[in-house]
PDB file of N, CA and C in Angstrom:
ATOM      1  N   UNK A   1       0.845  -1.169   0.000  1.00  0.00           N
ATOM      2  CA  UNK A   1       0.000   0.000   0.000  1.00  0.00           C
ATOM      3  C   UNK A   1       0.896   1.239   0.000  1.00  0.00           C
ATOM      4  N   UNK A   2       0.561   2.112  -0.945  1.00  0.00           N
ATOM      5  CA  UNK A   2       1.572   3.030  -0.669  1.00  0.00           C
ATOM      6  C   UNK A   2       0.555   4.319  -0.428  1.00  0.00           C
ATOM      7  N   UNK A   3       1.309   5.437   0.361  1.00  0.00           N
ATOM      8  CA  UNK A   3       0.639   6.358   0.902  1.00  0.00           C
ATOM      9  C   UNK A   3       1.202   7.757   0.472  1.00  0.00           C
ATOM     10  N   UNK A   4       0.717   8.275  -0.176  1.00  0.00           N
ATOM     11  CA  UNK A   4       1.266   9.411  -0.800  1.00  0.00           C
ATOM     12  C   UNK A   4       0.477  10.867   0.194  1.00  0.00           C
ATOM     13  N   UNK A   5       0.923  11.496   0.426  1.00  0.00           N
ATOM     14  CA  UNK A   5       0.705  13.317   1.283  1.00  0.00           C
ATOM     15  C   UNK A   5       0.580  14.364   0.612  1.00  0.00           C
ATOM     16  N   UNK A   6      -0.341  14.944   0.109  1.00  0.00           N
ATOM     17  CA  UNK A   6       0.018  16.704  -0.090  1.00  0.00           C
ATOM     18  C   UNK A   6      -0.809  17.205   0.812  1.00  0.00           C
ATOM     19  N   UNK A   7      -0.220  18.275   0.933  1.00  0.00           N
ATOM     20  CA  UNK A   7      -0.893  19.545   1.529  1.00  0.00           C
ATOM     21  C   UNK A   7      -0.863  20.748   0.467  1.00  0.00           C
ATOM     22  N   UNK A   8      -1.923  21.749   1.356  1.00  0.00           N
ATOM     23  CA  UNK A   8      -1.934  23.208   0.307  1.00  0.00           C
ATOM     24  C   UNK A   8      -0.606  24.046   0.324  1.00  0.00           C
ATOM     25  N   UNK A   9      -0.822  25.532  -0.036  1.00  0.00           N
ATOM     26  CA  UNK A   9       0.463  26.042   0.099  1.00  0.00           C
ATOM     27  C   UNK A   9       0.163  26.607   1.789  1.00  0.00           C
ATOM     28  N   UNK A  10      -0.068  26.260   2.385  1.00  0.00           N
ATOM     29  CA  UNK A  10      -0.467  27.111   3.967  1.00  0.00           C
ATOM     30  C   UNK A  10       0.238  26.001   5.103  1.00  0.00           C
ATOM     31  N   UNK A  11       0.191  24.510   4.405  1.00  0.00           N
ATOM     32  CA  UNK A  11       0.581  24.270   5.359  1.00  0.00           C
ATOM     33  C   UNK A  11       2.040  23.552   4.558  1.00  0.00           C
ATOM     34  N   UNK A  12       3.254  23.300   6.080  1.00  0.00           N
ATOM     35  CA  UNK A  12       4.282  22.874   6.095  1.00  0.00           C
ATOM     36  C   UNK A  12       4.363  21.180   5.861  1.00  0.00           C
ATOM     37  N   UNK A  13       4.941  20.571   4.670  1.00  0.00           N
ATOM     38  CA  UNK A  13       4.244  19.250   4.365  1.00  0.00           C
ATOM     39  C   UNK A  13       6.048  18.852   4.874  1.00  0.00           C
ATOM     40  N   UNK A  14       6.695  19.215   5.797  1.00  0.00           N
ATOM     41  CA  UNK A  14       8.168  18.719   6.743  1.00  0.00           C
ATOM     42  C   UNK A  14       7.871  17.171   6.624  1.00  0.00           C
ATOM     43  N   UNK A  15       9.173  16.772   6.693  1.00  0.00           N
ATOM     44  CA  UNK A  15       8.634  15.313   7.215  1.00  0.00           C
ATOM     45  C   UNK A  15       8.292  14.343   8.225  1.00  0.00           C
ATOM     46  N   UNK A  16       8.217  15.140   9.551  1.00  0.00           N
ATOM     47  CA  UNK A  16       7.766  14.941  10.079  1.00  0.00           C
ATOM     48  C   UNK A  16       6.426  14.510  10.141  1.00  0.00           C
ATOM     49  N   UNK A  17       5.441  15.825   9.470  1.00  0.00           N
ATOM     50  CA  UNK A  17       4.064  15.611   9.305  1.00  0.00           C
ATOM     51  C   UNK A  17       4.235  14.094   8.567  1.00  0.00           C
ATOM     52  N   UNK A  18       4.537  14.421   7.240  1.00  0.00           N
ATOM     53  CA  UNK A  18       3.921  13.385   6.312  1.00  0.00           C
ATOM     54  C   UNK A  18       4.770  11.663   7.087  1.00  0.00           C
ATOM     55  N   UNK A  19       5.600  11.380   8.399  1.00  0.00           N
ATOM     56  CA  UNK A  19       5.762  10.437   8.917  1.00  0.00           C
ATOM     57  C   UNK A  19       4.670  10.179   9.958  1.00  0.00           C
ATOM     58  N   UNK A  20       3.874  11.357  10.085  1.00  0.00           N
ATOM     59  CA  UNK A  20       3.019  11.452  11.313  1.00  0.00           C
ATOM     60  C   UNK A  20       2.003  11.002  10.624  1.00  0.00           C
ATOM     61  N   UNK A  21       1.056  11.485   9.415  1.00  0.00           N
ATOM     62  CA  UNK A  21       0.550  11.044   8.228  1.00  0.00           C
ATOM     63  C   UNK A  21       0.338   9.562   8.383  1.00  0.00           C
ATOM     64  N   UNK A  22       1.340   9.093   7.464  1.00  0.00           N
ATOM     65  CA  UNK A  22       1.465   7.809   7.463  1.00  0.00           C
ATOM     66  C   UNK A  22       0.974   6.727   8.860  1.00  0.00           C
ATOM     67  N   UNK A  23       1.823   7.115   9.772  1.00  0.00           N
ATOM     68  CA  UNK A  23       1.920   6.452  10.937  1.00  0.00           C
ATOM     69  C   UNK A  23       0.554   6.309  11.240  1.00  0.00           C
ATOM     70  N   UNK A  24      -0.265   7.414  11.226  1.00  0.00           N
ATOM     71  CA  UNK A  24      -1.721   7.336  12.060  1.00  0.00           C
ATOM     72  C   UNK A  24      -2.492   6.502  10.574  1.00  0.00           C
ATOM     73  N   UNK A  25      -2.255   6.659   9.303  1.00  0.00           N
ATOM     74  CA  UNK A  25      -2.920   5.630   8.350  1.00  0.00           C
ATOM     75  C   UNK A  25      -2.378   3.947   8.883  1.00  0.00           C
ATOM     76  N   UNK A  26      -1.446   3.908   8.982  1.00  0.00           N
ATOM     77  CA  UNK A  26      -0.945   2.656   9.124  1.00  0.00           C
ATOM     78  C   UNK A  26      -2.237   1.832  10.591  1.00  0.00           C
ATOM     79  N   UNK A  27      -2.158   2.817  11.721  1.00  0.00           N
ATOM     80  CA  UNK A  27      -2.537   2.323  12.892  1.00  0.00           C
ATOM     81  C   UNK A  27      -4.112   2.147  12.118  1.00  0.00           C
ATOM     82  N   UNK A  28      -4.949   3.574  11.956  1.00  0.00           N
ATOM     83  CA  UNK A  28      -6.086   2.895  11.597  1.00  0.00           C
ATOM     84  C   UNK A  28      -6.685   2.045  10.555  1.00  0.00           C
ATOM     85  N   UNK A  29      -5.893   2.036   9.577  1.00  0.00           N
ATOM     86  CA  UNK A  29      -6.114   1.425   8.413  1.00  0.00           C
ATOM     87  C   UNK A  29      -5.112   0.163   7.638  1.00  0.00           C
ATOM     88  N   UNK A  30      -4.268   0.186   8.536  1.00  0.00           N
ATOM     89  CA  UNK A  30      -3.360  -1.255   8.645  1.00  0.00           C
ATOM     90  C   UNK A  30      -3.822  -2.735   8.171  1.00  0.00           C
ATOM     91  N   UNK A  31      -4.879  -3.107   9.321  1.00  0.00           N
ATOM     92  CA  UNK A  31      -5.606  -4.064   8.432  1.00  0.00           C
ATOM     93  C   UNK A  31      -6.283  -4.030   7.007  1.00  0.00           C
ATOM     94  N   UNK A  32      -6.450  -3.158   6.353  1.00  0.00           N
ATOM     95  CA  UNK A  32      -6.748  -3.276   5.027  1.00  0.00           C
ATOM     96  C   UNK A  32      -6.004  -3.605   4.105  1.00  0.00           C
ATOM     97  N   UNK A  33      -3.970  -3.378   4.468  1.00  0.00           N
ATOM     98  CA  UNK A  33      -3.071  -2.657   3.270  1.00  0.00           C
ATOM     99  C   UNK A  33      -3.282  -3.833   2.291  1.00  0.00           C
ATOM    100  N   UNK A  34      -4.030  -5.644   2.508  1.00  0.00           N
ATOM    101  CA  UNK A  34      -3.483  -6.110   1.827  1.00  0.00           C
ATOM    102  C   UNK A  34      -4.606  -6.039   0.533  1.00  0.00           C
ATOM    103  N   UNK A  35      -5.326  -5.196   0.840  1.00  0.00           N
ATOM    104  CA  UNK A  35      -6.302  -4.618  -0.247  1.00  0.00           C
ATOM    105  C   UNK A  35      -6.948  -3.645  -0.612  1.00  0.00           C
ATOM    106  N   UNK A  36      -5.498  -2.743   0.165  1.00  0.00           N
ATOM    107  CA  UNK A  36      -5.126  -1.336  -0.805  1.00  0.00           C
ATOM    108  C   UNK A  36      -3.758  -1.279  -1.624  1.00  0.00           C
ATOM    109  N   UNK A  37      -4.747  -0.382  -2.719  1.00  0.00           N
ATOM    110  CA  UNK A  37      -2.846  -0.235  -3.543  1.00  0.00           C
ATOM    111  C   UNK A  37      -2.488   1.358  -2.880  1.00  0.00           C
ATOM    112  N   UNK A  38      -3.396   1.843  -2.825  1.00  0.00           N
ATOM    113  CA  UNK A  38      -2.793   3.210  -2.056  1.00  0.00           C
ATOM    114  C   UNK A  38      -3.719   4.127  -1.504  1.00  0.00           C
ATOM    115  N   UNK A  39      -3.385   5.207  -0.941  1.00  0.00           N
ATOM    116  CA  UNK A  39      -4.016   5.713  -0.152  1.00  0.00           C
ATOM    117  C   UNK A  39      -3.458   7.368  -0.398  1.00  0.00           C
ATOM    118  N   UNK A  40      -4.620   8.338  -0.908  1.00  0.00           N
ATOM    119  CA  UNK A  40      -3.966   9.998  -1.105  1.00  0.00           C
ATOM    120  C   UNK A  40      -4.293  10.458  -0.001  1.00  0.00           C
ATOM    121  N   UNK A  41      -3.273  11.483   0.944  1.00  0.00           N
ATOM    122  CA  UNK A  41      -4.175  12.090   1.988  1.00  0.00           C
ATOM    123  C   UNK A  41      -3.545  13.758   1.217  1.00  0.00           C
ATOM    124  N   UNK A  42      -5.193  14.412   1.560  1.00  0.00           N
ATOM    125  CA  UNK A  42      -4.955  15.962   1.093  1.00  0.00           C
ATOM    126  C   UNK A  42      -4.815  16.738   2.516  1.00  0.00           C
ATOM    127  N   UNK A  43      -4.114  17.471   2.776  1.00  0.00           N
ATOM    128  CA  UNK A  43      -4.286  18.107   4.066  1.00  0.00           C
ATOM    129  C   UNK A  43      -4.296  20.020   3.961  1.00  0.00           C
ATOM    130  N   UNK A  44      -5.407  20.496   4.411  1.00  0.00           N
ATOM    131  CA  UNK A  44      -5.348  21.849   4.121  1.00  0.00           C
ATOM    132  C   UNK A  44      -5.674  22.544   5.146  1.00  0.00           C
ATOM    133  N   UNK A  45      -5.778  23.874   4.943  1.00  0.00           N
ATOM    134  CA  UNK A  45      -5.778  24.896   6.329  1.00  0.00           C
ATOM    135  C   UNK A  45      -6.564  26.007   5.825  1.00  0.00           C
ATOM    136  N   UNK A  46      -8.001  26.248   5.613  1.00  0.00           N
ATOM    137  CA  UNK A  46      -8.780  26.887   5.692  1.00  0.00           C
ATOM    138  C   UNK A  46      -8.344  28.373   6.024  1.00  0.00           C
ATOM    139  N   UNK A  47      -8.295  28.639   7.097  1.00  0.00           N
ATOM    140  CA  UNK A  47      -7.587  30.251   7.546  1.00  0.00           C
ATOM    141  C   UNK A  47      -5.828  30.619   7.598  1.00  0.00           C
ATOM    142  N   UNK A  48      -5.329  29.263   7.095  1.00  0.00           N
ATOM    143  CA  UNK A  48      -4.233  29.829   7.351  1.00  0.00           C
ATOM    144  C   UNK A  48      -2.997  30.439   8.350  1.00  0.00           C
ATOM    145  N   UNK A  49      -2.570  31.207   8.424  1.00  0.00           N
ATOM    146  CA  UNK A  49      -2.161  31.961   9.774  1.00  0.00           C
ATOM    147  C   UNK A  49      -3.243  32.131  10.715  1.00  0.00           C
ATOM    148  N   UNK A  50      -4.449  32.633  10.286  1.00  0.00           N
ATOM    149  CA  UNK A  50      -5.468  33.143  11.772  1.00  0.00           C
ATOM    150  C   UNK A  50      -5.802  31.648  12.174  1.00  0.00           C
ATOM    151  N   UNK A  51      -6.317  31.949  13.261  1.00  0.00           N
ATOM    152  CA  UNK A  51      -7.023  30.779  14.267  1.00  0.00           C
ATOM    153  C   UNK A  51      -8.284  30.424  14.195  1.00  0.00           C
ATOM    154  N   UNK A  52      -8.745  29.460  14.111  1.00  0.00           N
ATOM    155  CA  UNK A  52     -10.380  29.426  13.504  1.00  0.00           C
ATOM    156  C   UNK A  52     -10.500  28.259  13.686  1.00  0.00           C
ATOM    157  N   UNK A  53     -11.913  28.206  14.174  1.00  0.00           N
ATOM    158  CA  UNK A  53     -12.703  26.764  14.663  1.00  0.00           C
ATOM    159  C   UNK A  53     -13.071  25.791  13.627  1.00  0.00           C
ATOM    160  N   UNK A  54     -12.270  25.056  13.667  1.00  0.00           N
ATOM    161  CA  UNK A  54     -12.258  23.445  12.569  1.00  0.00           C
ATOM    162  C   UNK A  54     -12.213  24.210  11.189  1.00  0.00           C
ATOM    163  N   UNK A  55     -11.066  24.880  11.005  1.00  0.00           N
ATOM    164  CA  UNK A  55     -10.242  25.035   9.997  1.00  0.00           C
ATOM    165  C   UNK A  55      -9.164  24.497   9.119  1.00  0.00           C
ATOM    166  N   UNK A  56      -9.302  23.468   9.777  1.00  0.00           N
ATOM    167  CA  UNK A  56      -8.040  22.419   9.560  1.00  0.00           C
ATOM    168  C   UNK A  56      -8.824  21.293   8.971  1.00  0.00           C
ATOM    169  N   UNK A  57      -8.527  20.968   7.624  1.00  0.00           N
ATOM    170  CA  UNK A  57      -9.140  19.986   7.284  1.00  0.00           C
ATOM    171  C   UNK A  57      -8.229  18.470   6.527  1.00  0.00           C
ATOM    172  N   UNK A  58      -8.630  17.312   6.861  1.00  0.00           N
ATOM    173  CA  UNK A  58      -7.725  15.720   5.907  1.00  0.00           C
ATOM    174  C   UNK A  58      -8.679  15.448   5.318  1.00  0.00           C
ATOM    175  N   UNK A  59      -8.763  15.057   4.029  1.00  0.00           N
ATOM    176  CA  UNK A  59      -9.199  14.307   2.955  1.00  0.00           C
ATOM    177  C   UNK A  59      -8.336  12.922   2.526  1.00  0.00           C
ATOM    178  N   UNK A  60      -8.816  11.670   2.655  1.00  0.00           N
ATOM    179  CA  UNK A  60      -8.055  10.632   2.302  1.00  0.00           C
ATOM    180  C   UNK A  60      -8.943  10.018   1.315  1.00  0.00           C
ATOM    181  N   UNK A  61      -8.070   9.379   0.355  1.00  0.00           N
ATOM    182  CA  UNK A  61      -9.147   8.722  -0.672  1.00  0.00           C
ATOM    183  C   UNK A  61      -8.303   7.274  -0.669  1.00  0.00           C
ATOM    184  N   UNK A  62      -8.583   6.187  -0.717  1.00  0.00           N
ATOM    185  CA  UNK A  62      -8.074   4.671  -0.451  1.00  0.00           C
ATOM    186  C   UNK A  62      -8.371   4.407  -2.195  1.00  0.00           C
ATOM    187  N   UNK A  63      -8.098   3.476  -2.486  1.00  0.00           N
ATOM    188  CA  UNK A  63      -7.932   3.014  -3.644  1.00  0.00           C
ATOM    189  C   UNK A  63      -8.333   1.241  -3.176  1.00  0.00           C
ATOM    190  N   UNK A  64      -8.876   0.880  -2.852  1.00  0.00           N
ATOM    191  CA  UNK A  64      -9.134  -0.820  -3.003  1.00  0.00           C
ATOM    192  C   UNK A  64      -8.670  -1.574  -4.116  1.00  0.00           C
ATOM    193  N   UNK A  65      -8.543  -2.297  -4.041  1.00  0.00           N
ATOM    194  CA  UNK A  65      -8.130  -3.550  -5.613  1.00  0.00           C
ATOM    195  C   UNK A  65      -9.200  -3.959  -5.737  1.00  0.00           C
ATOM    196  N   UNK A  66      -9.901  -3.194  -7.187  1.00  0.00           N
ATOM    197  CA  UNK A  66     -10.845  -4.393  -7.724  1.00  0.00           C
ATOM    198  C   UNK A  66     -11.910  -3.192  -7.349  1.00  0.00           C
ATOM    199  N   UNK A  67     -12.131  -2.225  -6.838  1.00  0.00           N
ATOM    200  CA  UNK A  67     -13.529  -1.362  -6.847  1.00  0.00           C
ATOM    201  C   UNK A  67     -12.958  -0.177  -6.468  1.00  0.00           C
ATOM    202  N   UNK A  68     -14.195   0.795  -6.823  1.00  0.00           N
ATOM    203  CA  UNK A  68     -14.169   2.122  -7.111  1.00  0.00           C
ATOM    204  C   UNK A  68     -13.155   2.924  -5.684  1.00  0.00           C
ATOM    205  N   UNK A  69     -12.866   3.642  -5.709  1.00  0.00           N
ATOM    206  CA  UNK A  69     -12.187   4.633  -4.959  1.00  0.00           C
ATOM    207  C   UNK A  69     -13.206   5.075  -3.445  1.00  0.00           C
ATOM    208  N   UNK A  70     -12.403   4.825  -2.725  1.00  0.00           N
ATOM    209  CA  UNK A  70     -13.170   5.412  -1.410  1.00  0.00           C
ATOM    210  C   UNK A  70     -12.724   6.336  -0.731  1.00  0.00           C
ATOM    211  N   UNK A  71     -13.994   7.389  -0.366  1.00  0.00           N
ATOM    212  CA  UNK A  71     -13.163   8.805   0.334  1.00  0.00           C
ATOM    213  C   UNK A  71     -13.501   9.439   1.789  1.00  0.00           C
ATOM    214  N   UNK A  72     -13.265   9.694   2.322  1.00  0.00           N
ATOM    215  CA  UNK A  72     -13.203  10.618   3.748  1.00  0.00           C
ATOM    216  C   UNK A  72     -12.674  11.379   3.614  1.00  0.00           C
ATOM    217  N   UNK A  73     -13.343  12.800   4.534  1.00  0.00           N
ATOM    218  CA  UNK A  73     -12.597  13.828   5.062  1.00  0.00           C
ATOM    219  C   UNK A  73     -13.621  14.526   6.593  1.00  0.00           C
ATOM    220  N   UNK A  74     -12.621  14.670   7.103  1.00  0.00           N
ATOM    221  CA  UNK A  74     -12.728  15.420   8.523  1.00  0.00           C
ATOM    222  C   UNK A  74     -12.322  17.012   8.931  1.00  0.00           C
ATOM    223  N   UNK A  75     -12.745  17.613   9.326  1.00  0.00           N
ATOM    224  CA  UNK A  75     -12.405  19.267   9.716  1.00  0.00           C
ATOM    225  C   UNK A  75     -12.860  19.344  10.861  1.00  0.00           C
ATOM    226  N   UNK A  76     -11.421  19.353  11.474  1.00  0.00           N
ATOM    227  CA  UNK A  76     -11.278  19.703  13.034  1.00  0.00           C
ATOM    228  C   UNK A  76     -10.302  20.983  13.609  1.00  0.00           C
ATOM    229  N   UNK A  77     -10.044  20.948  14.602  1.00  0.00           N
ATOM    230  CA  UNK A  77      -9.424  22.786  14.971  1.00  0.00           C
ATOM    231  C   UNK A  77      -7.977  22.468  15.046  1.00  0.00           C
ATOM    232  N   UNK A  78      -6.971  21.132  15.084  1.00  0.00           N
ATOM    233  CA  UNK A  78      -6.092  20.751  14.937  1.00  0.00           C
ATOM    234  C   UNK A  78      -5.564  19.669  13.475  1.00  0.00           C
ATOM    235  N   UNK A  79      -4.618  19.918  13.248  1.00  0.00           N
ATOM    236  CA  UNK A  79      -4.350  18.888  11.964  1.00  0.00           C
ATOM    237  C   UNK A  79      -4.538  17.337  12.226  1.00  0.00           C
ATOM    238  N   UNK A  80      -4.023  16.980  13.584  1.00  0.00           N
ATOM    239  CA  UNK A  80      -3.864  16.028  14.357  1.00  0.00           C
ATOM    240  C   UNK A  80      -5.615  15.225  14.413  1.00  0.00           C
ATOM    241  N   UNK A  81      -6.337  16.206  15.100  1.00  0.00           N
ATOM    242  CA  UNK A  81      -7.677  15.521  15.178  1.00  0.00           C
ATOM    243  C   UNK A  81      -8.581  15.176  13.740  1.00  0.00           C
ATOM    244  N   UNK A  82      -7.793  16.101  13.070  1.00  0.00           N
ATOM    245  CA  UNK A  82      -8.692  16.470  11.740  1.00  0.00           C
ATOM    246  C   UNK A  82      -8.077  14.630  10.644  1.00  0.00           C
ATOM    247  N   UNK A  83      -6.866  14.474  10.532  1.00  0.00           N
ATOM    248  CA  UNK A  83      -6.533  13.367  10.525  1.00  0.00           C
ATOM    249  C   UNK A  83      -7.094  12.230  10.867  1.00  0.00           C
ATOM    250  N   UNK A  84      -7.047  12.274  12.091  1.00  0.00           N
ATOM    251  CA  UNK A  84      -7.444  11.180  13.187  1.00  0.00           C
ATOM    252  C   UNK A  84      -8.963  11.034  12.862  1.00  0.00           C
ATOM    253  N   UNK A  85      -9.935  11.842  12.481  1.00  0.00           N
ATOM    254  CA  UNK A  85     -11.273  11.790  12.144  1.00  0.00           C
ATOM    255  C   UNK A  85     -11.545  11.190  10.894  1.00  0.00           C
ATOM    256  N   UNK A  86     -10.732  11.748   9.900  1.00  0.00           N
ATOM    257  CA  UNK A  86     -10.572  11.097   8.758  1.00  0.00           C
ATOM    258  C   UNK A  86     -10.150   9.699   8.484  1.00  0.00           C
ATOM    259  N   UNK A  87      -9.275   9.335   8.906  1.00  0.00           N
ATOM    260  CA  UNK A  87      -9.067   7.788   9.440  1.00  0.00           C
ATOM    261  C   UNK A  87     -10.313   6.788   9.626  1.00  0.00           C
ATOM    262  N   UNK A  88     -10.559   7.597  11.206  1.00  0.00           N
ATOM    263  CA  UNK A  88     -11.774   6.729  11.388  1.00  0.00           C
ATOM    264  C   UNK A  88     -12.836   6.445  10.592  1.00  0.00           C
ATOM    265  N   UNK A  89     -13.384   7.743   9.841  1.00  0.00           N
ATOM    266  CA  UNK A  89     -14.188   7.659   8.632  1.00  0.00           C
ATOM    267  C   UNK A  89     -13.968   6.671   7.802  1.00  0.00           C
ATOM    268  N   UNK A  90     -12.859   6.467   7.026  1.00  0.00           N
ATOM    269  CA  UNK A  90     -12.754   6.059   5.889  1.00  0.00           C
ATOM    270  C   UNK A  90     -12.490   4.418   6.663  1.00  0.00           C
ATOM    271  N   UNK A  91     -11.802   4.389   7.699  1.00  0.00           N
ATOM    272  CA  UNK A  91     -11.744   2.867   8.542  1.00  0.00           C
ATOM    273  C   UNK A  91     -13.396   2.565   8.797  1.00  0.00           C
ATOM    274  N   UNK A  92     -14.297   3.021   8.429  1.00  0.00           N
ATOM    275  CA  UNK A  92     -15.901   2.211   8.467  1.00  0.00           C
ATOM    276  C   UNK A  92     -16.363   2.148   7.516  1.00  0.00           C
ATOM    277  N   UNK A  93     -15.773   3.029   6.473  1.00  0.00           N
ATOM    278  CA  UNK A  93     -16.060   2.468   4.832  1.00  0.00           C
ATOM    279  C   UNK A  93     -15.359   1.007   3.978  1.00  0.00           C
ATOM    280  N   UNK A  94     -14.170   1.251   4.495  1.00  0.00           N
ATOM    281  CA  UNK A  94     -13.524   0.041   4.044  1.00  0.00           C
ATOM    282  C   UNK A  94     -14.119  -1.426   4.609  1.00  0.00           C
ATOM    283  N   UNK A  95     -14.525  -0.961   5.999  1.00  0.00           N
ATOM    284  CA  UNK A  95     -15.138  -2.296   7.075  1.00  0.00           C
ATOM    285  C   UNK A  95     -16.127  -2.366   6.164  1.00  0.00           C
ATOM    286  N   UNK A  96     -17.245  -1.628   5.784  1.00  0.00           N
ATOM    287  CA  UNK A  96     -18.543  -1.625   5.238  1.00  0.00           C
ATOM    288  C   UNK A  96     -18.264  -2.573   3.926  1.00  0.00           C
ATOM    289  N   UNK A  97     -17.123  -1.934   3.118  1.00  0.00           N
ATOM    290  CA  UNK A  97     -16.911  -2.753   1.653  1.00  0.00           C
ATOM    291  C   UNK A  97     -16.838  -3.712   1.706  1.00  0.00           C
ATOM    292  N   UNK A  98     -15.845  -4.291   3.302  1.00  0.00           N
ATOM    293  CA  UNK A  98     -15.053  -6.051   3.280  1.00  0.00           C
ATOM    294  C   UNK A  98     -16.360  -6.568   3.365  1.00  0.00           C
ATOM    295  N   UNK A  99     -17.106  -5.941   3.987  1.00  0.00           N
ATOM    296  CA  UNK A  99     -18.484  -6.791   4.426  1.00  0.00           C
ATOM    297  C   UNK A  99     -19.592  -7.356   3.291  1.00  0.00           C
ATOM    298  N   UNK A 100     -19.121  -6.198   2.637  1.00  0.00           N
ATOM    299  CA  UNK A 100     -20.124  -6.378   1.502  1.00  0.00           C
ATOM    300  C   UNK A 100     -19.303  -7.772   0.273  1.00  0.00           C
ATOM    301  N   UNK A 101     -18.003  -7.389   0.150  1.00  0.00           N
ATOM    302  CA  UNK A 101     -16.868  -8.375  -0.327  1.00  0.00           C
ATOM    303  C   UNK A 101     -17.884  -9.862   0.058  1.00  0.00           C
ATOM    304  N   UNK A 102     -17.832 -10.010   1.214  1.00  0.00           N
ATOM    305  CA  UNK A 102     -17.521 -10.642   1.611  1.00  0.00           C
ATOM    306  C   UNK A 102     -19.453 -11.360   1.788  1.00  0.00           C
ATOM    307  N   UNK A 103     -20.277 -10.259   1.420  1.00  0.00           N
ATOM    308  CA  UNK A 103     -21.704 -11.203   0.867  1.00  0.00           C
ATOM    309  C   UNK A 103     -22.310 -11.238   2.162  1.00  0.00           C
ATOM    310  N   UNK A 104     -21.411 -10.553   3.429  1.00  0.00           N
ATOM    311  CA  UNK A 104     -23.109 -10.038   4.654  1.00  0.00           C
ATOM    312  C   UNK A 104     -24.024  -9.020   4.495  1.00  0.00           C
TER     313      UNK A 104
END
């Protein structure tokens, strides 16, 4: 599974983030990799420099083998939560697909 990162021009795509990125895809979405080929995460910042309530937004789109593209996104007041929401999202779509895969 490979996991590719952008961000807009507002935010700092260091590598830190995009290891931090990864890391939190891996934890929630780990069990899937062996039926993902990849995974885009978009990460952007709404206001920018000012401070603003759930301005911070992740978009991840998964790629499954064998069916259409699946997407999440979350907007929270940190990059961190906004991530972490997105994850979870797209970790109950993929559950939803295996299920369906899988004829329950």
């Amino acid at each position: 599974m490979q996991i590719h990162v952008n961000t807009d021009n507002h935010i700092d795509g260091h590598e830190a983030l995009q290891a931090r990125v990864e890391e939190m895809i891996q934890q929630y979405l780990g069990h899937h990799a062996t039926t993902l080929t990849r995974i885009e995460a978009y990460l952007s910042d709404a206001n920018s420099i000012k401070p603003g309530e759930q301005d911070k937004q992740c978009s991840l789109e998964a790629r499954p083998s064998g069916a259409d593209p699946v997407a999440a996104s979350h907007k929270d007041e940190t990059m961190e939560a906004a991530i972490r929401g997105a994850c979870q999202k797209l970790r109950k779509q993929l559950e939803e697909l295996a299920e369906r895969r899988r004829g329950y």
